[in-house]
C-alpha atoms as a PDB file:
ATOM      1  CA  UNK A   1      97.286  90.746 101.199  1.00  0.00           C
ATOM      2  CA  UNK A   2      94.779  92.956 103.167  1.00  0.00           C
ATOM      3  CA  UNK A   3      91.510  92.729 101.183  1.00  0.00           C
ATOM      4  CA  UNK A   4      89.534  94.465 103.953  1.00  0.00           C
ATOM      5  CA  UNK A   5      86.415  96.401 103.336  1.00  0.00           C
ATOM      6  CA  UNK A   6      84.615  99.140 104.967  1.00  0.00           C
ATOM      7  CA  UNK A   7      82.338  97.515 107.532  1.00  0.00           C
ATOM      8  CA  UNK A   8      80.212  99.661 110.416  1.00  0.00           C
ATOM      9  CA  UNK A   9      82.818  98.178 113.258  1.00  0.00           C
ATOM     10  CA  UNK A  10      85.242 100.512 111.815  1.00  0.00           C
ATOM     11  CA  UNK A  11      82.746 103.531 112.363  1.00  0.00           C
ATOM     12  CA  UNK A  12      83.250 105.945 114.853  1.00  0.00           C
ATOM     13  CA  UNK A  13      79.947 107.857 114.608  1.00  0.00           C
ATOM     14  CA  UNK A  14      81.046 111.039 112.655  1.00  0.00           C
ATOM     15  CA  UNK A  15      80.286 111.352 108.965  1.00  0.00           C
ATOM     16  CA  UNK A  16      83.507 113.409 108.326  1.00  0.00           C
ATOM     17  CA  UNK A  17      86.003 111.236 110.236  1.00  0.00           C
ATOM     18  CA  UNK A  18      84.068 108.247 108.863  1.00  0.00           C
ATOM     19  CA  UNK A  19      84.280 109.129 105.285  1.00  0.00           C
ATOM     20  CA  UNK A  20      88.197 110.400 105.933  1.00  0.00           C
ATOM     21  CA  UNK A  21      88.921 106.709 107.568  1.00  0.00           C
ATOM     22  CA  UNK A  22      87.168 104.912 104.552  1.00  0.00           C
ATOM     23  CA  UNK A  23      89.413 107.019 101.633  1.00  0.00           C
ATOM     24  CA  UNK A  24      92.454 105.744 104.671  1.00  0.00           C
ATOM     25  CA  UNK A  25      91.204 102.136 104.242  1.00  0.00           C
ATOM     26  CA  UNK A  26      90.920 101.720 100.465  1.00  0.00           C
ATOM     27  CA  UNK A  27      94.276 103.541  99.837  1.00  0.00           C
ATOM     28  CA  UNK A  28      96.169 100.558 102.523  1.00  0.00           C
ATOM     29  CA  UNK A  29      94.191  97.996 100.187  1.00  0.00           C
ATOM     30  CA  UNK A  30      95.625  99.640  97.225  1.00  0.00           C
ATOM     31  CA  UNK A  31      99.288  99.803  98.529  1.00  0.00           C
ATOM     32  CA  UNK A  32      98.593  95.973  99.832  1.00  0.00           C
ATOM     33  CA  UNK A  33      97.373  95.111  96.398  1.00  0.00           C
ATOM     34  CA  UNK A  34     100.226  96.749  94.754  1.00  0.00           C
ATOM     35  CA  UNK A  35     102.746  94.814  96.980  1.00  0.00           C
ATOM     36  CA  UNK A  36     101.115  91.420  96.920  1.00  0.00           C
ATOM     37  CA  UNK A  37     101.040  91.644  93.079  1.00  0.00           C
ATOM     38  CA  UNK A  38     104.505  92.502  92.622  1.00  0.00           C
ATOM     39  CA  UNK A  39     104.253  95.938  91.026  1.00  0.00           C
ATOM     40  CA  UNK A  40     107.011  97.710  89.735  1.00  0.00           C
ATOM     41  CA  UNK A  41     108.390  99.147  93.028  1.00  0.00           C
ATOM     42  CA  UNK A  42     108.047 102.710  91.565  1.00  0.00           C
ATOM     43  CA  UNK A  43     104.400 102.576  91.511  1.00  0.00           C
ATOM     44  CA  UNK A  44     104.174 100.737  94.856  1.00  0.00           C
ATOM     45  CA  UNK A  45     105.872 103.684  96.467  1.00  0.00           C
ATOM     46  CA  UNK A  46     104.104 105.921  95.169  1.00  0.00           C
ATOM     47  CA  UNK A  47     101.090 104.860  96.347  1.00  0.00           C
ATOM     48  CA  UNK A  48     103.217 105.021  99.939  1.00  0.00           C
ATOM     49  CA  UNK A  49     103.512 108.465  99.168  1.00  0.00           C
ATOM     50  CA  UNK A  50      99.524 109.150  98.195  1.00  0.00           C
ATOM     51  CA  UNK A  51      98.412 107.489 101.721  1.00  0.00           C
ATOM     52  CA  UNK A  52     101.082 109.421 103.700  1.00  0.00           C
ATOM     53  CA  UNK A  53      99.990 112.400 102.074  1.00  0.00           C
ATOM     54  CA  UNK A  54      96.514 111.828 102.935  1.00  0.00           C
ATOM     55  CA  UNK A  55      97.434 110.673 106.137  1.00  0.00           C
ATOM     56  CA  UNK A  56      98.793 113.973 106.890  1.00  0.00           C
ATOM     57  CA  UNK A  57      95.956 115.470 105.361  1.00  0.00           C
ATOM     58  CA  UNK A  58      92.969 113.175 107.766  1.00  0.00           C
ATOM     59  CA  UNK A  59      95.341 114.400 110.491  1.00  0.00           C
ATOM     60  CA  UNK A  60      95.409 117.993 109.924  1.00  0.00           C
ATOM     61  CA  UNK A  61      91.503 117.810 109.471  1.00  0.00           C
ATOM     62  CA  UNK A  62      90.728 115.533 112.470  1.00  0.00           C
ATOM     63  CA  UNK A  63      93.162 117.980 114.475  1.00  0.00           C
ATOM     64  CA  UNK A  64      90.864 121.131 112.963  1.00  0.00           C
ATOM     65  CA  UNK A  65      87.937 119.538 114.620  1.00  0.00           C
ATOM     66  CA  UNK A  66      89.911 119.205 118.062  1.00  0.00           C
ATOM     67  CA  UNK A  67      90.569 122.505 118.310  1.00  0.00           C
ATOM     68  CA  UNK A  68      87.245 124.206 116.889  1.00  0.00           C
ATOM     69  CA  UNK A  69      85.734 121.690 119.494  1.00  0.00           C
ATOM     70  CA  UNK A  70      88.302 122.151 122.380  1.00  0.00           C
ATOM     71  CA  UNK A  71      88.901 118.432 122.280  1.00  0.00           C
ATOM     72  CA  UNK A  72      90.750 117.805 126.167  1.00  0.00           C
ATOM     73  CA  UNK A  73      93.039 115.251 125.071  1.00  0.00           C
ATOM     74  CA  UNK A  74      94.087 117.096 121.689  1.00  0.00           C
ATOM     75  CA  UNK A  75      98.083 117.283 122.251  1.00  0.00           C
ATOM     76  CA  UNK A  76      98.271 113.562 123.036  1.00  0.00           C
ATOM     77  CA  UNK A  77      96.290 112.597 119.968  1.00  0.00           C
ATOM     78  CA  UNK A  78      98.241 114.774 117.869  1.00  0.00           C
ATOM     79  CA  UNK A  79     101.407 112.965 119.619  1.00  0.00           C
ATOM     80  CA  UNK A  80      99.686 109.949 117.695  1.00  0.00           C
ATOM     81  CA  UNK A  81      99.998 111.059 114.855  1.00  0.00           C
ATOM     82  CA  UNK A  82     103.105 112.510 114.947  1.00  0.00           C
ATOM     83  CA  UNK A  83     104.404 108.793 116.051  1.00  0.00           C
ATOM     84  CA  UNK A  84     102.805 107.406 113.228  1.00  0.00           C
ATOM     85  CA  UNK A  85     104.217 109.416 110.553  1.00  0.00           C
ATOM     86  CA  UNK A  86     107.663 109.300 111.305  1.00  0.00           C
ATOM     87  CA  UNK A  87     106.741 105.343 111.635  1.00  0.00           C
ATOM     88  CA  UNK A  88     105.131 105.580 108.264  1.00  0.00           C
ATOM     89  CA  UNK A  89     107.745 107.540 107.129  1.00  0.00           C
ATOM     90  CA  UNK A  90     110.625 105.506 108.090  1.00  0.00           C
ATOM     91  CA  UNK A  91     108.851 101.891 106.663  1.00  0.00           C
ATOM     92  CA  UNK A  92     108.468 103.623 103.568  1.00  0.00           C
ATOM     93  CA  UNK A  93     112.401 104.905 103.108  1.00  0.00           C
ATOM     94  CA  UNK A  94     113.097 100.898 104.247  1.00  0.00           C
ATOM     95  CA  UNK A  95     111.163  99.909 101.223  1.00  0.00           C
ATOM     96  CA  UNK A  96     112.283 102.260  98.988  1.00  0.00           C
ATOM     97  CA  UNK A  97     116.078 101.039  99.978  1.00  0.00           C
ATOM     98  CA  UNK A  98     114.602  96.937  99.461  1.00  0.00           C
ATOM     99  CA  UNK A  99     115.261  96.268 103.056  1.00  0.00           C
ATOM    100  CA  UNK A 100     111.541  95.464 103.526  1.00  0.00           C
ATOM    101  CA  UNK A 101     108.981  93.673 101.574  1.00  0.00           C
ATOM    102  CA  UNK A 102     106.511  96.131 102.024  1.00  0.00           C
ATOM    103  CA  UNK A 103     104.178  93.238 103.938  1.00  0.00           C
ATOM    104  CA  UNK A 104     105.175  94.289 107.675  1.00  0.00           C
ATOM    105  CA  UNK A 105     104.069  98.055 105.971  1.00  0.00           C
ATOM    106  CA  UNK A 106     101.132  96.812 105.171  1.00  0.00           C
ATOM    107  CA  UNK A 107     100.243  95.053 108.364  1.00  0.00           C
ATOM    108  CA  UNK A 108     101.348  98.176 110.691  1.00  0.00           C
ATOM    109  CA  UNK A 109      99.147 100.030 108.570  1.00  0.00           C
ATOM    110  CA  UNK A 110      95.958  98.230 108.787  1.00  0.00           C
ATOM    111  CA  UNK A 111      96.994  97.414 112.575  1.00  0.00           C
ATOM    112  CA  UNK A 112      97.403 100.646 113.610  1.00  0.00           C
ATOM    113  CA  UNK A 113      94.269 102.082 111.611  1.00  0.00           C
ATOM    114  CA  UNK A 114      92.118  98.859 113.613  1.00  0.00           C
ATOM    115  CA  UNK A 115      93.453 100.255 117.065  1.00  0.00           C
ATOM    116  CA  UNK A 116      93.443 103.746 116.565  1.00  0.00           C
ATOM    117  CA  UNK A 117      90.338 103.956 114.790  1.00  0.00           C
ATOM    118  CA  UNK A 118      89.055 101.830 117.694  1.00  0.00           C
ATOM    119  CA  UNK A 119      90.031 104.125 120.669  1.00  0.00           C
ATOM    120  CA  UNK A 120      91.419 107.176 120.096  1.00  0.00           C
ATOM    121  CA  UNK A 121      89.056 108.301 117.636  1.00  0.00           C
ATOM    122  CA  UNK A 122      86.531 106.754 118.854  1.00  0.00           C
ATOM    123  CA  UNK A 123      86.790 108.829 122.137  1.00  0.00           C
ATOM    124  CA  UNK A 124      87.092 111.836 119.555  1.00  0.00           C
ATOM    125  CA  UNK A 125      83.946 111.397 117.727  1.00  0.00           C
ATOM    126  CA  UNK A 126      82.062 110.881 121.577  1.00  0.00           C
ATOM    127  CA  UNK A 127      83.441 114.380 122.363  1.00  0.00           C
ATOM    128  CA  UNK A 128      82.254 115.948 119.144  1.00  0.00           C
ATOM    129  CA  UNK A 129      78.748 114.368 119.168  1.00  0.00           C
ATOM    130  CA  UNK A 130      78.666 115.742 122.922  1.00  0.00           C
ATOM    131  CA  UNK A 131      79.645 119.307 122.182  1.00  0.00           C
ATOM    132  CA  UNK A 132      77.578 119.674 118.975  1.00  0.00           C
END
């Protein structure tokens, strides 16, 4: 199970994004919680379907900011995101058919939130500090 907090390595200098990326983080450590425990499968996935749904959301905001700030490398972040939704989306249909535990879920999640978080937005919130 992923009990990770908040913790300032995962900040990438921008309230906004910041604040977005902690709601991110405790809604993987609910879906981790929920799959570690054993929950009734029903309530696991939908808690798959509240953090894709805010996922989309984060994206659509963080993508607002791109273009109010004509953010250079916008189309290939958005390609990012794109990638991980359909990856999101496609783990979540394997565990709502029971061909996946739910644990490899969890760990692309948190992975990919670590890496991204890391460089890509990272290199975002530079740009919108810069142009502020």
């Amino acid at each position: 199970m992923i009990k990770i907090q908040w913790d300032a390595k995962f900040s990438v200098g921008n309230e906004k994004i910041d604040r977005e990326h902690r709601v991110f983080l405790d809604l993987v450590r609910s879906c981790s919680e929920a799959v570690e425990d054993g929950s009734d499968p029903g309530f696991t996935l939908r808690l798959l379907e509240e953090l894709s749904l805010y996922a989309r959301f984060h994206f659509f905001s963080e993508e607002t900011l791109m273009i109010k700030s004509a953010y250079p490398d916008q189309e290939a972040h958005h390609r990012d995101h794109v990638r991980l939704l359909a990856e999101l989306r496609d783990r979540i249909h394997e565990y709502r058919e029971d061909t996946s535990t739910g644990n490899d879920l969890i760990l692309f999640l948190f992975e990919w939130f670590a890496l991204h978080t890391s460089t890509v937005d990272s290199q975002l919130a530079g740009h919108l500090s810069a142009t502020v």
